[in-house]
C-alpha atoms as a PDB file:
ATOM      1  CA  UNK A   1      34.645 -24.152 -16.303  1.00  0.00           C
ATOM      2  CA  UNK A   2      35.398 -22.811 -12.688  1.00  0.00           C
ATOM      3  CA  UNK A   3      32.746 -23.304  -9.945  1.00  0.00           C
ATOM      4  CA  UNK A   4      32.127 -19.379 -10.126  1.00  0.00           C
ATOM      5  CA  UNK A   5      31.459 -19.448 -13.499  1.00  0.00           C
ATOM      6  CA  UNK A   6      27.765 -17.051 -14.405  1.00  0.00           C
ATOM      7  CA  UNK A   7      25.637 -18.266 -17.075  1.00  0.00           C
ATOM      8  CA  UNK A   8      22.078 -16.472 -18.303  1.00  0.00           C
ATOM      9  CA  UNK A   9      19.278 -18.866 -18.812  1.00  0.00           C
ATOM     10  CA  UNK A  10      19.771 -19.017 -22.408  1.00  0.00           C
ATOM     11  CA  UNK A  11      23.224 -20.234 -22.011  1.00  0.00           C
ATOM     12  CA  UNK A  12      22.020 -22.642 -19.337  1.00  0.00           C
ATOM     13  CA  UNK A  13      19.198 -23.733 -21.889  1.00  0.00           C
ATOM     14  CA  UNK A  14      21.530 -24.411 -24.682  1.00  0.00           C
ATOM     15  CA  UNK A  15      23.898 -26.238 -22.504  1.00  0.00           C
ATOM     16  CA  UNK A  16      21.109 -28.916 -21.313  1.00  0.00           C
ATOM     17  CA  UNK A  17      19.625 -29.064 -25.225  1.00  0.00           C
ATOM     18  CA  UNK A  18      23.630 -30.558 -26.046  1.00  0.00           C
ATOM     19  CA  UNK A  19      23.522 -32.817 -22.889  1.00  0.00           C
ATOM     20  CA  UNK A  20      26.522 -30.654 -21.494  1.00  0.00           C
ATOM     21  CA  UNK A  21      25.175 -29.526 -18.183  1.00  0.00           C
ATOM     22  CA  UNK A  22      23.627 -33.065 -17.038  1.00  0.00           C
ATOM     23  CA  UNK A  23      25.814 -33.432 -14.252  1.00  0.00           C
ATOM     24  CA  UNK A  24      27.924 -31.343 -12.146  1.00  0.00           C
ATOM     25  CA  UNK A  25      27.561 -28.573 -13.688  1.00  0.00           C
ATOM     26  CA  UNK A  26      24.320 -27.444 -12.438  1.00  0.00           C
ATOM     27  CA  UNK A  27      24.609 -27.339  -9.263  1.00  0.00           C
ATOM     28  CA  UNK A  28      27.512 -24.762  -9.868  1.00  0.00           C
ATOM     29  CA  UNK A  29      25.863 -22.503 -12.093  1.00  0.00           C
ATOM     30  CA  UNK A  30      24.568 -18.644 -10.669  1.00  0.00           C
ATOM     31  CA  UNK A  31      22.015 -17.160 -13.069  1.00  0.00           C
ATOM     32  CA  UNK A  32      23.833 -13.637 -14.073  1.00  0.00           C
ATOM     33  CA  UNK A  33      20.140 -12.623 -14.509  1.00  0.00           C
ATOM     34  CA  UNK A  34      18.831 -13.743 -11.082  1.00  0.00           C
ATOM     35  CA  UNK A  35      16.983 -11.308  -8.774  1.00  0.00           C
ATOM     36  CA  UNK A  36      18.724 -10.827  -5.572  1.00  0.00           C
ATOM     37  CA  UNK A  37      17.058 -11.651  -1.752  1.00  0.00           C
ATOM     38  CA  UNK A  38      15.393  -8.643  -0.975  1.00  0.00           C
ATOM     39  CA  UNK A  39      16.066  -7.790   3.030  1.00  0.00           C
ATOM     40  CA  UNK A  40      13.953  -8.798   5.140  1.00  0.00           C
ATOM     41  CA  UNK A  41      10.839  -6.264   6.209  1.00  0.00           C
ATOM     42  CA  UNK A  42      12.522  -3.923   8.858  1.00  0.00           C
ATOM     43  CA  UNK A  43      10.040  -1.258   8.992  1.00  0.00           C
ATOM     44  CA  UNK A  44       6.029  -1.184   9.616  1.00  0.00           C
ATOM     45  CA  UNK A  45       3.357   1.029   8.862  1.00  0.00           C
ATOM     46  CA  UNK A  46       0.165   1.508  10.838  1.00  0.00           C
ATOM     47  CA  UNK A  47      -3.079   3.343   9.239  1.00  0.00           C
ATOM     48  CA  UNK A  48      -4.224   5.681  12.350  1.00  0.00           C
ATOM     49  CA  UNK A  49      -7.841   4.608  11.201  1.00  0.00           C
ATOM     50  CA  UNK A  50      -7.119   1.300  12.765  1.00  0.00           C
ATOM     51  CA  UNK A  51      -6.920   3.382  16.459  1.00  0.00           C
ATOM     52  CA  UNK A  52      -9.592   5.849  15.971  1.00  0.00           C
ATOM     53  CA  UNK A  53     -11.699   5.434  18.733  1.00  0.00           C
ATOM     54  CA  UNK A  54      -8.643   5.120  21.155  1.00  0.00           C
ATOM     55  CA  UNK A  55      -6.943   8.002  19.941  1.00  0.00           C
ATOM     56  CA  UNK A  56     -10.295  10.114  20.432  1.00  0.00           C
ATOM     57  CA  UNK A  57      -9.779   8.942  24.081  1.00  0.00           C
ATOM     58  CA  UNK A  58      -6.500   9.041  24.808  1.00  0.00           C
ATOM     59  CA  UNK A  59      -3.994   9.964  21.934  1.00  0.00           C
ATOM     60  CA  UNK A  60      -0.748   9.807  24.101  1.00  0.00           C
ATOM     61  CA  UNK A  61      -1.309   6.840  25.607  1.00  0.00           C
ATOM     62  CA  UNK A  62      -2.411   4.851  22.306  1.00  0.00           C
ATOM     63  CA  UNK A  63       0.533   6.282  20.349  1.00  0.00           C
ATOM     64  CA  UNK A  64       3.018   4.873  23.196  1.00  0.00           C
ATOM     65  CA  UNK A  65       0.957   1.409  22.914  1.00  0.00           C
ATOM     66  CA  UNK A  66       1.330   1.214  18.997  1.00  0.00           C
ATOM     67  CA  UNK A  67       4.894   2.002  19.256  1.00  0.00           C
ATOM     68  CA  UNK A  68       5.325  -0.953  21.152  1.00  0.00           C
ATOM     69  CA  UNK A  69       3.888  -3.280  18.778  1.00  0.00           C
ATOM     70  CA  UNK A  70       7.013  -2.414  16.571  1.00  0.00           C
ATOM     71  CA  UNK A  71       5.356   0.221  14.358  1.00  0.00           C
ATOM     72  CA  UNK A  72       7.453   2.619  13.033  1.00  0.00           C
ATOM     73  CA  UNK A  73       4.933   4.371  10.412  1.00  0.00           C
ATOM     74  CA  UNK A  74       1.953   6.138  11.001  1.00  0.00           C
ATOM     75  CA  UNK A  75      -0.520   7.098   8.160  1.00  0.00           C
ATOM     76  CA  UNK A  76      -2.669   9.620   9.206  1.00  0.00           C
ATOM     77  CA  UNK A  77      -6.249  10.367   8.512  1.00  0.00           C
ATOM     78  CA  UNK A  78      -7.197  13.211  11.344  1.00  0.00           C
ATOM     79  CA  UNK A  79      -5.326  15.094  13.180  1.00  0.00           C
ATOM     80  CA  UNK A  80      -7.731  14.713  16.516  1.00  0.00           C
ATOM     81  CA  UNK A  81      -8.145  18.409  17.461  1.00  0.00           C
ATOM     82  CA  UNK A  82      -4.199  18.749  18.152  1.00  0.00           C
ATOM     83  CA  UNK A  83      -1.756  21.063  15.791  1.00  0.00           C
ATOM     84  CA  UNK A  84       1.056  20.080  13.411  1.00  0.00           C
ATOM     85  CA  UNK A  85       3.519  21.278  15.884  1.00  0.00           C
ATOM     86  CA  UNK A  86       2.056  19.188  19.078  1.00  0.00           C
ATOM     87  CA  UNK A  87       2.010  16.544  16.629  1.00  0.00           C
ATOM     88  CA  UNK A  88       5.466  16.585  15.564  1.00  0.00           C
ATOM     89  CA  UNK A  89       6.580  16.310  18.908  1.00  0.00           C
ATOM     90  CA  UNK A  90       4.518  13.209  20.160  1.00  0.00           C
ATOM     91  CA  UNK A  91       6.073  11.442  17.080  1.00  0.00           C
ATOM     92  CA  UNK A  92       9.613  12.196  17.674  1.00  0.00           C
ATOM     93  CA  UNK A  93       9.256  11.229  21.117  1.00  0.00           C
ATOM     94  CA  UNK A  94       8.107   7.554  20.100  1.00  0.00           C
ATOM     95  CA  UNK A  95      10.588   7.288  17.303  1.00  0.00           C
ATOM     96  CA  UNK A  96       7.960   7.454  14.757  1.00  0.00           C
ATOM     97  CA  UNK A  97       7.363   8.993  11.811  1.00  0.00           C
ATOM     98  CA  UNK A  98       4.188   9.548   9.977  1.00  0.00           C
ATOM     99  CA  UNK A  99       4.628   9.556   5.510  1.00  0.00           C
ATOM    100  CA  UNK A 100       1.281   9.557   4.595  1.00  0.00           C
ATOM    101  CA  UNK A 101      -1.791  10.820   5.126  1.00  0.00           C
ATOM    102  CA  UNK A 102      -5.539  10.449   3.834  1.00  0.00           C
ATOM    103  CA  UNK A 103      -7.394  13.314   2.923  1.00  0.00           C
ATOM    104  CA  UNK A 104     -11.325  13.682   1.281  1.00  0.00           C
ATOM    105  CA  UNK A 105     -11.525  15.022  -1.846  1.00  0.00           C
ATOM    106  CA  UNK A 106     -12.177  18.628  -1.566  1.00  0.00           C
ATOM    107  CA  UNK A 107     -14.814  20.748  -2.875  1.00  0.00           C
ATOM    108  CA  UNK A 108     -12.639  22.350  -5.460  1.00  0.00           C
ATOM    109  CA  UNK A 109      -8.918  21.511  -7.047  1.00  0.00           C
ATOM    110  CA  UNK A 110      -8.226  25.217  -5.810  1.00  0.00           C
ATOM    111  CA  UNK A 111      -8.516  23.907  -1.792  1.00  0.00           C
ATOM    112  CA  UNK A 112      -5.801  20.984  -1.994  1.00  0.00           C
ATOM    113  CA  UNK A 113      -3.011  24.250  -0.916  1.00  0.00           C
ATOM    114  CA  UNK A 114      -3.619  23.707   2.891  1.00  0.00           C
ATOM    115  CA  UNK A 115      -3.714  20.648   2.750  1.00  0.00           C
ATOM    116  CA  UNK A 116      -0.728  19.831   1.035  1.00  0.00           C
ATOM    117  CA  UNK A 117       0.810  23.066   3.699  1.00  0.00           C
ATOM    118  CA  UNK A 118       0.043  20.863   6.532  1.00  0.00           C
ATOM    119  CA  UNK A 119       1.463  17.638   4.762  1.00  0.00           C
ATOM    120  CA  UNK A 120       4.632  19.085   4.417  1.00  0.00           C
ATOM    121  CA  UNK A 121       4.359  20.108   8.717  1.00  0.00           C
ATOM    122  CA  UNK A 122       3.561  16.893   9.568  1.00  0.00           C
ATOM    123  CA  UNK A 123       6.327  15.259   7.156  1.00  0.00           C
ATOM    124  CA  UNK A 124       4.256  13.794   4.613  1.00  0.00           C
ATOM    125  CA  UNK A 125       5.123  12.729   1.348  1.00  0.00           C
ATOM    126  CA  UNK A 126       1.780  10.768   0.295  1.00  0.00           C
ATOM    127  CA  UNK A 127      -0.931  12.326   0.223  1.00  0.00           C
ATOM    128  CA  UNK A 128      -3.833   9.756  -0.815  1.00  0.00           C
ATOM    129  CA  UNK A 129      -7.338  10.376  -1.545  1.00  0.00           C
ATOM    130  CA  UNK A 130      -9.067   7.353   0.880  1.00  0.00           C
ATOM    131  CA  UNK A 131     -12.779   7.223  -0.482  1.00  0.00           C
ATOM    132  CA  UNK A 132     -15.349   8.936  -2.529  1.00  0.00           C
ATOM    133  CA  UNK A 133     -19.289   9.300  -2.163  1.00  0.00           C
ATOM    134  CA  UNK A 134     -22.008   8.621  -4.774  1.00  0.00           C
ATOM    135  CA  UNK A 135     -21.349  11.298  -6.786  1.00  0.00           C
ATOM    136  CA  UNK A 136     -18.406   9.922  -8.349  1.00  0.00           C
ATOM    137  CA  UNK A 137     -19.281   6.446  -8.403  1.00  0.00           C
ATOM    138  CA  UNK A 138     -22.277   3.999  -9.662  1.00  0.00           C
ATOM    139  CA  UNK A 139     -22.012   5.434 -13.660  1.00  0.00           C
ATOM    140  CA  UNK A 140     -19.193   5.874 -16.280  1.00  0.00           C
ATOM    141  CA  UNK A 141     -19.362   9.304 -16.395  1.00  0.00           C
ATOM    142  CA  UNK A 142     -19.262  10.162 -12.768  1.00  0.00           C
ATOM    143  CA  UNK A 143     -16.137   7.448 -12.659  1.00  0.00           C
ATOM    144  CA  UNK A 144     -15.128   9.852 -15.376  1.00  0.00           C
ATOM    145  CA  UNK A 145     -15.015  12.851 -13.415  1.00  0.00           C
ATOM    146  CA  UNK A 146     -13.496  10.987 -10.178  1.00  0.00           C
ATOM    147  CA  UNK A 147     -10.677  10.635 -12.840  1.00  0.00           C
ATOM    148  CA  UNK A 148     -10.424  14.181 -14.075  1.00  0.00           C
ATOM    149  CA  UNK A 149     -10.539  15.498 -10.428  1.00  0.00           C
ATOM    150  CA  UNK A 150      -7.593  12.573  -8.963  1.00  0.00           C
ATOM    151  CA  UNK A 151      -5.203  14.433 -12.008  1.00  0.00           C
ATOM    152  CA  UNK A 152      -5.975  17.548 -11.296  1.00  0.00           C
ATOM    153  CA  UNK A 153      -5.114  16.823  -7.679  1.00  0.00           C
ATOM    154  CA  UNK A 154      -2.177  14.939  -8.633  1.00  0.00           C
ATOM    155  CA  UNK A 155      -0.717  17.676 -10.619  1.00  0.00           C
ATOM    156  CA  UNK A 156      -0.917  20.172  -7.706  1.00  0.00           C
ATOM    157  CA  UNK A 157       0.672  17.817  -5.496  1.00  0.00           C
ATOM    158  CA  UNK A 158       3.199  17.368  -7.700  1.00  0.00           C
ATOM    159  CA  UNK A 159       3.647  21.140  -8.108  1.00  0.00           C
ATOM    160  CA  UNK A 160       4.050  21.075  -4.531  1.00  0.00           C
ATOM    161  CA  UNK A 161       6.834  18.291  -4.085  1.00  0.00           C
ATOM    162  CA  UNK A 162       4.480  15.557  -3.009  1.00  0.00           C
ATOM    163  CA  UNK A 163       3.273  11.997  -4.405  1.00  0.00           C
ATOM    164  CA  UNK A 164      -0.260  11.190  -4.694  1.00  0.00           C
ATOM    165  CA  UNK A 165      -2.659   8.253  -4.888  1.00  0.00           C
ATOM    166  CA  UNK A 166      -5.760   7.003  -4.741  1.00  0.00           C
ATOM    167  CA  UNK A 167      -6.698   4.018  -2.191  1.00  0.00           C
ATOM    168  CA  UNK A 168      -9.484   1.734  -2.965  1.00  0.00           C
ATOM    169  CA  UNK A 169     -11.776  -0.216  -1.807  1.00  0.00           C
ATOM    170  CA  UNK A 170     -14.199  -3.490  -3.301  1.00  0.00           C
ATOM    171  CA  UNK A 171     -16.738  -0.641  -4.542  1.00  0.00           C
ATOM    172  CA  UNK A 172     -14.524   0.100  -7.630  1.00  0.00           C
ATOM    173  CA  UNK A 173     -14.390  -3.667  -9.084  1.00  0.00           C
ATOM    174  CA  UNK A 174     -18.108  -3.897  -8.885  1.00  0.00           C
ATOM    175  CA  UNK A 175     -19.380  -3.931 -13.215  1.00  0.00           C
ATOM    176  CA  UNK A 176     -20.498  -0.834 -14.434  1.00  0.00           C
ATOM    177  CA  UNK A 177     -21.483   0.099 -18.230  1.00  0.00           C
ATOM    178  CA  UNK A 178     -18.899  -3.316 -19.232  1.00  0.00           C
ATOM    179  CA  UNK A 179     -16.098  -2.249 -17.248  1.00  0.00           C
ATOM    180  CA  UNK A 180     -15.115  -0.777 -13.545  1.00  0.00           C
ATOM    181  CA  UNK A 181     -14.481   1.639 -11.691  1.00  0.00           C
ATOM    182  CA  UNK A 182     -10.968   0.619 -11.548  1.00  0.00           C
ATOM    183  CA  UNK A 183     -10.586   0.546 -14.585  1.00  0.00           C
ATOM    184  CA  UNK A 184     -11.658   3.527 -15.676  1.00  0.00           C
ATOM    185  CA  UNK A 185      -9.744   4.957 -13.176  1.00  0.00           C
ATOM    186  CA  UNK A 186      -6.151   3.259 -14.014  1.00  0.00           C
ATOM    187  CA  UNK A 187      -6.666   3.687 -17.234  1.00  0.00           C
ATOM    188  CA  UNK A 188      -8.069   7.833 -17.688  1.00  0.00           C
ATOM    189  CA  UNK A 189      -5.406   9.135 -15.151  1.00  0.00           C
ATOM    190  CA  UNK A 190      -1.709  10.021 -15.636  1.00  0.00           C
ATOM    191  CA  UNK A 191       0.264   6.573 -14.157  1.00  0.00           C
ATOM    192  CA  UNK A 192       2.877   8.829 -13.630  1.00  0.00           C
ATOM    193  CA  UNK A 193       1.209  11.394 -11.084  1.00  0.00           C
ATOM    194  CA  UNK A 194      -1.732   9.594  -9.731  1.00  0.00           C
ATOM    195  CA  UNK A 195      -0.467   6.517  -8.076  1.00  0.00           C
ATOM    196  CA  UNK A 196      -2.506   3.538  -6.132  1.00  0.00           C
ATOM    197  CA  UNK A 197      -2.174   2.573  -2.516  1.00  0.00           C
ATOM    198  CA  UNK A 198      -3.713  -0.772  -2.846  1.00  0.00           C
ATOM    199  CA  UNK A 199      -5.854  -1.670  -0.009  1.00  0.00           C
ATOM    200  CA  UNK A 200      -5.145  -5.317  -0.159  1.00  0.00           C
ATOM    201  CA  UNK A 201      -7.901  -6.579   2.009  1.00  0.00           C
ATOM    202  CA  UNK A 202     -10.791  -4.842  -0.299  1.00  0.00           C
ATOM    203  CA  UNK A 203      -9.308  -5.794  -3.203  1.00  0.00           C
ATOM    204  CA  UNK A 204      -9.926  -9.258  -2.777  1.00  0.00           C
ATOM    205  CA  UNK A 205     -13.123  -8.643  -1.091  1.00  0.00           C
ATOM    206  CA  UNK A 206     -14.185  -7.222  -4.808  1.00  0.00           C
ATOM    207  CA  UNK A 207     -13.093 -10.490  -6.442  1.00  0.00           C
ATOM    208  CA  UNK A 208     -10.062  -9.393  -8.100  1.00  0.00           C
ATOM    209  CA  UNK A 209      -6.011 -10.833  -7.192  1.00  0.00           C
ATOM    210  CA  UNK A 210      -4.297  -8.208  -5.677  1.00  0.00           C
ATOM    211  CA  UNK A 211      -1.404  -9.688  -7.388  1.00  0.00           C
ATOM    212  CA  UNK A 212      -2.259  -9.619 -11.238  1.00  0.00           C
ATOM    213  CA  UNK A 213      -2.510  -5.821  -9.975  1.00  0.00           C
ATOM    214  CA  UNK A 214       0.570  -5.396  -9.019  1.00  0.00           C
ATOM    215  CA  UNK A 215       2.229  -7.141 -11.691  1.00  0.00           C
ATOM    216  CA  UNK A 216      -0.222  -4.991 -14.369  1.00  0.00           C
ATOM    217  CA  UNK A 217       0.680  -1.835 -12.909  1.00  0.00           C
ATOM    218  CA  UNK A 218       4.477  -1.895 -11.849  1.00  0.00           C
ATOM    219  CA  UNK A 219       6.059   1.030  -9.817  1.00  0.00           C
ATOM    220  CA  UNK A 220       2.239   2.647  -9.770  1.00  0.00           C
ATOM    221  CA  UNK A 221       1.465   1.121  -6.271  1.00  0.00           C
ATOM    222  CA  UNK A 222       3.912   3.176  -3.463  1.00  0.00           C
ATOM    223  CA  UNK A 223       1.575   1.458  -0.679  1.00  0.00           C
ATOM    224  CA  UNK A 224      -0.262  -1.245   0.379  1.00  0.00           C
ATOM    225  CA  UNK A 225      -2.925  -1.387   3.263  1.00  0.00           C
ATOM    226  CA  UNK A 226      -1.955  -4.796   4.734  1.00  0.00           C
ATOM    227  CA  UNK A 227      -5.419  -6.641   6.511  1.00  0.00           C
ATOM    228  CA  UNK A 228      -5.900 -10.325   6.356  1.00  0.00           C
ATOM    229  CA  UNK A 229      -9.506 -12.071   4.263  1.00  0.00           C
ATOM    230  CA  UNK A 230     -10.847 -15.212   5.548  1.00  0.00           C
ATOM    231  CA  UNK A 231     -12.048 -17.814   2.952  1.00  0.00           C
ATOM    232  CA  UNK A 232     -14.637 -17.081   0.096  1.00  0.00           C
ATOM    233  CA  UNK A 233     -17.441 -16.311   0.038  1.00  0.00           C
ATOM    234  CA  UNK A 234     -17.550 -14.196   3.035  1.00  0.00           C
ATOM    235  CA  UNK A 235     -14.044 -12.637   3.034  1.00  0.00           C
ATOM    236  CA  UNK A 236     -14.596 -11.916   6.704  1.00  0.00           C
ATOM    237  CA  UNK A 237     -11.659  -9.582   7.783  1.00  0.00           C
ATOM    238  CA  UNK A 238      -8.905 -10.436   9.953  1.00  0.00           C
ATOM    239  CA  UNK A 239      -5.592  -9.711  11.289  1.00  0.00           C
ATOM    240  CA  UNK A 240      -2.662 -10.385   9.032  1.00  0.00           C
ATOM    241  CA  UNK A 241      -1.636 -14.280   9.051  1.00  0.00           C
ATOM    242  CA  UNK A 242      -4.638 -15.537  10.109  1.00  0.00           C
ATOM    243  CA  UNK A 243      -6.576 -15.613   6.781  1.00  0.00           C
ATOM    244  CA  UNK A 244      -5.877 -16.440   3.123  1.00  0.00           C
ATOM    245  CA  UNK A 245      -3.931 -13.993   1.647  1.00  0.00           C
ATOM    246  CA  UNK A 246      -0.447 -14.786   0.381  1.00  0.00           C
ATOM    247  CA  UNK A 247       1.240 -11.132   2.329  1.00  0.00           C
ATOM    248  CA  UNK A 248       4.854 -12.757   1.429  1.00  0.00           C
ATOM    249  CA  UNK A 249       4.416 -13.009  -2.463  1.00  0.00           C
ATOM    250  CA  UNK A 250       2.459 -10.087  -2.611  1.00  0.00           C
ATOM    251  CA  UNK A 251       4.605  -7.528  -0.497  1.00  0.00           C
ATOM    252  CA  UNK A 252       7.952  -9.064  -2.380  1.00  0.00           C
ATOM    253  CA  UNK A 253       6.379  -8.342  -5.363  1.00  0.00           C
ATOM    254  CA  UNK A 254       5.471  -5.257  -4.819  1.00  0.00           C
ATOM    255  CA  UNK A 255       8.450  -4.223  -3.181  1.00  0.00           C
ATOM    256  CA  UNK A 256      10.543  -4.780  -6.454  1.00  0.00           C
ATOM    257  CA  UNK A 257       8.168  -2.663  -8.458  1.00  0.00           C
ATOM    258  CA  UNK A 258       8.442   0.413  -6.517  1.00  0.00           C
ATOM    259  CA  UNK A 259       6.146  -0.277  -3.467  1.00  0.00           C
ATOM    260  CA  UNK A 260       7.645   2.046  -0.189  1.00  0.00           C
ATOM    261  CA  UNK A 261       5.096   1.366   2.382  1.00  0.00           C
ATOM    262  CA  UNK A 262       2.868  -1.237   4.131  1.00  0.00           C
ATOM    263  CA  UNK A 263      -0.094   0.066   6.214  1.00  0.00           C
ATOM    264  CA  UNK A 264      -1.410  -2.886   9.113  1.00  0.00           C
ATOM    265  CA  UNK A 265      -5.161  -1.860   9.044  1.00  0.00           C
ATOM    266  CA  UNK A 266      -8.081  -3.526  10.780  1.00  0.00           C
ATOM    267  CA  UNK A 267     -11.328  -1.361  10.053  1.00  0.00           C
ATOM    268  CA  UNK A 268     -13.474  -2.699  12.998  1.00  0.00           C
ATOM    269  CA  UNK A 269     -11.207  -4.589  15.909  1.00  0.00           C
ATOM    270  CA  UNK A 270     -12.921  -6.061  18.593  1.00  0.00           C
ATOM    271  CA  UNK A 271      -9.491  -5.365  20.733  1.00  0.00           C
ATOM    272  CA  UNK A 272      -6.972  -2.526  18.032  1.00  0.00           C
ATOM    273  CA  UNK A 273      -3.727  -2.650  20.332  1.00  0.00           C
ATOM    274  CA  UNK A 274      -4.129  -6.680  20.001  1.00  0.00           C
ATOM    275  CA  UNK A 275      -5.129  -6.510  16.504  1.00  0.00           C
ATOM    276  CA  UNK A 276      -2.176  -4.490  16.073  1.00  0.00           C
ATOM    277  CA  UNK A 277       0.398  -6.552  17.768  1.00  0.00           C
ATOM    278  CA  UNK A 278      -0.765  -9.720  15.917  1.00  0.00           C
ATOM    279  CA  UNK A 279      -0.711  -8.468  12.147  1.00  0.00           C
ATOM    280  CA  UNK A 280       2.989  -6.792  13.336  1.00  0.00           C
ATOM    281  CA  UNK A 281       4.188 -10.246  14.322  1.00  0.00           C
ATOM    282  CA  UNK A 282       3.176 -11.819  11.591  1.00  0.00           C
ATOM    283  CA  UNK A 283       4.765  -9.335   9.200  1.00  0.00           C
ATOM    284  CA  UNK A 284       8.062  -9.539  11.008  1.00  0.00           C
ATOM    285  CA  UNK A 285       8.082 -13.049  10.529  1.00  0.00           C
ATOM    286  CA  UNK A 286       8.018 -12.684   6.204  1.00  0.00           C
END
């Protein structure tokens, strides 16, 4: 048997049960079912919510800042007063682009069209629904209808050549009528059109492993919001490497079941730029 020689598990199994491969063999042997390396992370996202109070002060001159943090992503969630075009031409000149994009539910299914017009401008192809109010949280029913509104919304978007998903936040684990939000979300919406952007952070804030997620809802999460959660039972937030959470399992993981993107958010830093620049280095070290 020649050193290159590619064995599955079960052959490998069968071979130790007879005492065969007890030696050198072993060290020889490449699984024929292994998964390969994946490459390291060479791209990374940045959720514009993260900057908001810098932007409304100075958009050029925060844009140039993030972009030299080693951001290449932006995810939108306002557009600041400026245009698609002006827009469109700020990005290109920082060598960014922007593939996603928050947007509140609207007041009817029949006023997603504009908004999924200017998604297209701006180069979108995620459009994700970031938060709800009261109304469509807190009861079964009302969870019910967030559901029957997040297909409807998905199906449009669809129509229109775009993905769509739903980000959440630690609101949706909380119990309600013996099950969740969540839940009743994953479960009462088409996997196929509505997909999750799993906000990492909040997740584990609600109690729940981000990972068990991931692995119960394969190629449903295209993006992750990427913030770090100090230890229970606070869960304080913080930038990426300098709390608990396991980023290198989770975003390998999630990038072999279909996950495209990975958002560096920080809802409330004390300084964003540095924030920024810390999460980024510690991503470009997994």
């Amino acid at each position: 048997m020649s050193d290159t020689t590619r064995l599955t598990r079960r052959d490998v199994l069968r071979l130790l049960a007879a005492g065969v491969a007890g030696g050198s063999l072993l060290p020889h042997i490449a699984y024929a079912d292994a998964t390969p390396s994946l490459p390291r992370i060479d791209r990374m996202g940045l959720q514009q919510y993260t900057v908001r109070r810098a932007l409304a002060k100075d958009i050029e001159g925060t844009i140039a800042a993030i972009a030299k943090t080693g951001i290449t992503e932006l995810e939108f969630f306002d557009m600041f007063g400026k245009d698609v075009a002006w827009w469109s031409t700020l990005l290109r000149k920082f060598n960014l682009t922007a593939p996603s994009t928050h947007e509140g539910l609207p007041k009817t299914d029949e006023e997603w069209g504009p908004i999924f017009d200017r998604a297209h401008g701006m180069g979108h192809t995620l459009v994700v629904v970031p938060s709800v109010g009261n109304e469509y949280r807190g009861s079964k029913a009302n969870w019910m209808k967030l559901a029957d509104r997040l297909d409807k919304g998905a199906a449009k978007a669809r129509a229109a050549g775009l993905q769509f998903a739903y980000h959440n936040h630690d609101y949706e684990f909380a119990p309600v009528e013996g099950t969740t939000g969540y839940e009743i979300l994953t479960t009462n919406t088409d996997a196929i059109a509505v997909k999750l952007e799993m906000d990492i952070y909040w997740t584990v804030k609600g109690g729940q492993d981000p990972l068990a997620l991931m692995k119960r809802w394969p190629n449903r999460i295209v993006a992750v919001h990427v913030k770090d959660a100090g230890p229970a039972p606070e869960r304080k937030m913080m930038d990426v490497g300098a709390g608990t959470i396991d980023f290198k399992t989770l975003l390998a993981t999630g990038r072999k079941q279909g996950l495209q993107h990975w958002f560096i958010e920080h809802d409330t830093p004390a300084d964003p730029i540095a924030s920024i620049t810390a999460s980024a280095a510690a991503l470009k070290k997994l």
